[in-house]
Every structure is written in structure tokens, then in C-alpha cells.
C-alpha atoms as a PDB file:
ATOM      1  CA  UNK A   1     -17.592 -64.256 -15.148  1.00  0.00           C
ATOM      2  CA  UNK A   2     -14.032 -62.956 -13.709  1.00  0.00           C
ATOM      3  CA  UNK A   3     -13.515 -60.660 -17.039  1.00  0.00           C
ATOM      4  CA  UNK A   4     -16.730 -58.891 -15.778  1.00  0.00           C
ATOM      5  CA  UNK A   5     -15.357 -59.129 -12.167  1.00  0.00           C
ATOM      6  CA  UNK A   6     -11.859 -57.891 -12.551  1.00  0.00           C
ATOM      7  CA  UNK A   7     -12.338 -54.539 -11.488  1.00  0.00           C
ATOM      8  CA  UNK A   8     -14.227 -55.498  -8.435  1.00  0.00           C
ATOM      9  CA  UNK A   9     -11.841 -57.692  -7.753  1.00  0.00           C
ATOM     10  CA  UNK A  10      -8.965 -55.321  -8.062  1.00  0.00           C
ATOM     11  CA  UNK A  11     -10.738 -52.526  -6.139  1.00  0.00           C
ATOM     12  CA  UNK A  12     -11.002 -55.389  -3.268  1.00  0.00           C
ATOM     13  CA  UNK A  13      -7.139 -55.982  -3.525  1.00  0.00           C
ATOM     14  CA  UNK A  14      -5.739 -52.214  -3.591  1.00  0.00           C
ATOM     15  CA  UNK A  15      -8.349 -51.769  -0.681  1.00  0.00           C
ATOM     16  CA  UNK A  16      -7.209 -54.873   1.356  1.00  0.00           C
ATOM     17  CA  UNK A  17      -4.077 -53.960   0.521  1.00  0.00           C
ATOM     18  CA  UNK A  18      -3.656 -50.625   1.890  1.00  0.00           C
ATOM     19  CA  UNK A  19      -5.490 -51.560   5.123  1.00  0.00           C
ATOM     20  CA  UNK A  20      -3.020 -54.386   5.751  1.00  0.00           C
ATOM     21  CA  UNK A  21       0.183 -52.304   4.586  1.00  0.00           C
ATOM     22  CA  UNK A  22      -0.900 -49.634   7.469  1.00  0.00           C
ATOM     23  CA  UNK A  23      -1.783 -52.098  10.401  1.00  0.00           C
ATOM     24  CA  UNK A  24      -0.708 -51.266  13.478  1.00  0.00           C
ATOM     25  CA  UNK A  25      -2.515 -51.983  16.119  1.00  0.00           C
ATOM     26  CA  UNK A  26      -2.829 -55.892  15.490  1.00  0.00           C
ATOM     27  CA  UNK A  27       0.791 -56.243  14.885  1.00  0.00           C
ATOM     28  CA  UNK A  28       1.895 -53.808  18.061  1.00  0.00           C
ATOM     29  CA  UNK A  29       0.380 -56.249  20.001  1.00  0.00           C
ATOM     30  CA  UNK A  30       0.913 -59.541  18.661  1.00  0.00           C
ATOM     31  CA  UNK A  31       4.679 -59.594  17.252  1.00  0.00           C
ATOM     32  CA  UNK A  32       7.411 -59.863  19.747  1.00  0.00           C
ATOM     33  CA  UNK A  33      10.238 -60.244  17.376  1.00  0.00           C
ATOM     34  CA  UNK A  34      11.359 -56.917  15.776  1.00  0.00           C
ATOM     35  CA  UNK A  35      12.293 -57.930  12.687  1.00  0.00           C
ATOM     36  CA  UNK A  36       8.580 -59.108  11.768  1.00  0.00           C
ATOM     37  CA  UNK A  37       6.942 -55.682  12.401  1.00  0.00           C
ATOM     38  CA  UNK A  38       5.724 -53.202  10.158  1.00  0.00           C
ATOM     39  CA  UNK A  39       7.223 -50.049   8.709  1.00  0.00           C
ATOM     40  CA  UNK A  40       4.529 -48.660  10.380  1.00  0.00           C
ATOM     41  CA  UNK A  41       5.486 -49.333  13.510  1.00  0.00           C
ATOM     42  CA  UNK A  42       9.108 -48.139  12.545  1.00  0.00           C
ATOM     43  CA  UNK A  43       7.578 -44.492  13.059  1.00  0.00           C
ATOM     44  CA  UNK A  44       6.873 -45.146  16.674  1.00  0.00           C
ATOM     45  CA  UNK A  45      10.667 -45.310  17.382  1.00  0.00           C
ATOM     46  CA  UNK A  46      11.092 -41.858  16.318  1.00  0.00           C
ATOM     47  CA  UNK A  47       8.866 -40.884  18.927  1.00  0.00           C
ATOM     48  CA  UNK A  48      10.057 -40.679  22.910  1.00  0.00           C
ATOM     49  CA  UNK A  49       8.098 -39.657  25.612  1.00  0.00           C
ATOM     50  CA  UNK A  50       9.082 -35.664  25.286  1.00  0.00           C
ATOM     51  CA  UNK A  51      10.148 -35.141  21.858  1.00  0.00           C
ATOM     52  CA  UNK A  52       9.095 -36.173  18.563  1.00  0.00           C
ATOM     53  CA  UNK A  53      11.683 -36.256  15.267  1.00  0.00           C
ATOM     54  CA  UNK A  54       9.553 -34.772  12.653  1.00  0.00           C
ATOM     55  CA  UNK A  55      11.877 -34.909   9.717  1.00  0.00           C
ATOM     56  CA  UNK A  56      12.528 -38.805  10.126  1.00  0.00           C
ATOM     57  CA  UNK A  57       8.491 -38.988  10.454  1.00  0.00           C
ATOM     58  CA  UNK A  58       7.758 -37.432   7.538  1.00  0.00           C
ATOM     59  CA  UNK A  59      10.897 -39.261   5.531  1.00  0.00           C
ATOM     60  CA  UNK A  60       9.717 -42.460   6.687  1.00  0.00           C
ATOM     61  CA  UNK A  61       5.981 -41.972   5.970  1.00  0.00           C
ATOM     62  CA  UNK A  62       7.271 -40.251   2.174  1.00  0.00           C
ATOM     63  CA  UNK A  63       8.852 -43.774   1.975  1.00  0.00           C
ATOM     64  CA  UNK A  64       6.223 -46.100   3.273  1.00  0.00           C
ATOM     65  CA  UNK A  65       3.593 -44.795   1.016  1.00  0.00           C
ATOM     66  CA  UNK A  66       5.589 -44.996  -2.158  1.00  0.00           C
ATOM     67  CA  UNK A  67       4.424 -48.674  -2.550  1.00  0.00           C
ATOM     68  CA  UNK A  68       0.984 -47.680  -2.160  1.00  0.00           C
ATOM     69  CA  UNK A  69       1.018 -44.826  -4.997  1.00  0.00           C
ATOM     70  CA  UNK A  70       3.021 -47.478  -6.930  1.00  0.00           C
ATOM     71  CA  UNK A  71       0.065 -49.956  -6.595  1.00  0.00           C
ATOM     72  CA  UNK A  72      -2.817 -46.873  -7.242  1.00  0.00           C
ATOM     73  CA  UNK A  73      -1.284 -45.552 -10.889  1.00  0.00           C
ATOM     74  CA  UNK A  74      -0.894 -49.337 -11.803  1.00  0.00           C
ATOM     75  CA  UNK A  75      -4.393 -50.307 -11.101  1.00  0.00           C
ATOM     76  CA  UNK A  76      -5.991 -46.532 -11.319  1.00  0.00           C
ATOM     77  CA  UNK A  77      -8.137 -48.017 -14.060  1.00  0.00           C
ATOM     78  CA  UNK A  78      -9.087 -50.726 -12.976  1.00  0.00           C
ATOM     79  CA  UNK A  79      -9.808 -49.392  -9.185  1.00  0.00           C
ATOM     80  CA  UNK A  80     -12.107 -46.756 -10.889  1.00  0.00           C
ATOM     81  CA  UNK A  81     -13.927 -49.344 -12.586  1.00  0.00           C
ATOM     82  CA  UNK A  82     -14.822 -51.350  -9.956  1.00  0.00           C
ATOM     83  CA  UNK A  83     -15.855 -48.196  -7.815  1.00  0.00           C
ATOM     84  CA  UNK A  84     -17.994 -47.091 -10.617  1.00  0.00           C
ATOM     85  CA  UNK A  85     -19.623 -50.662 -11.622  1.00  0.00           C
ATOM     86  CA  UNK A  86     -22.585 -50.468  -9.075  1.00  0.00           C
ATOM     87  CA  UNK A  87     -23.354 -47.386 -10.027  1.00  0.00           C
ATOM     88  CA  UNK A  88     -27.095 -46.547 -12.134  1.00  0.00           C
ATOM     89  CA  UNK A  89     -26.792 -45.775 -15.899  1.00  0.00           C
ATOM     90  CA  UNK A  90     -29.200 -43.071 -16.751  1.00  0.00           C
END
């Protein structure tokens, strides 16, 4: 049974994956301590009221999705598989 469910269950993992590698919201509110946050929340202090930094945005997004395309060409396969394996054979 898991050989046949390997690809669903990697599609499940990259997908729960990403949406836990870009909380925000959950985290904003919850975590007190600094050091415990997420690199998404690292963008927000390149923000102030007025002005935004745009280069150190778009460095630190380049560099917080690097793990994510990392994690997609390993499992590309796989992930495809699993979307595909509900799918009618005609």
C-alpha cells in the first residue's frame, strides 16, 4: 500500500510544506520572542510606515524561496505523480 501511495504522500508534504514555510499570520501573532519567527516575517522589517526597501525585499524573498525550489526539482516527479493519480485513464 505506501509504494502505491508515495506520490500522494509526497504531493501532501511539498504542499504542507510550502504553506507552513510561508506562514505569517499565525506566527505574527503568537511568537513573542524574535528569534523563533519566520523568514517571512523578516520582510516586514524592511518595511516602515513611509518607505519600503525594495532591493532587501526582493533579496530576501530570492533567498527564502530557494528552499522551496530545492524541495520542487527533488520531488518534481513524484509531486506530478500524485497530482496526476486521480486523474481518468481514457
Amino acid at each position: 500500500m505506501i509504494p502505491l501511495a508515495r506520490p500522494a504522500l509526497i504531493t501532501l508534504g511539498i504542499i504542507q510544506s510550502i504553506g507552513s514555510w510561508n506562514a505569517f499570520l499565525l506566527p505574527l501573532i503568537y511568537l513573542q520572542k524574535q528569534s523563533l519567527r519566520p523568514l517571512t516575517l523578516g520582510l516586514l522589517y524592511f518595511q516602515t510606515r513611509y518607505e519600503s526597501d525594495y532591493t532587501l525585499i526582493a533579496a530576501g524573498i530570492s533567498i527564502i524561496i530557494v528552499p522551496m525550489i530545492i524541495i520542487f526539482i527533488l520531488f518534481q516527479r513524484q509531486f506530478v505523480q500524485g497530482l496526476t493519480s486521480g486523474a481518468l485513464k481514457g
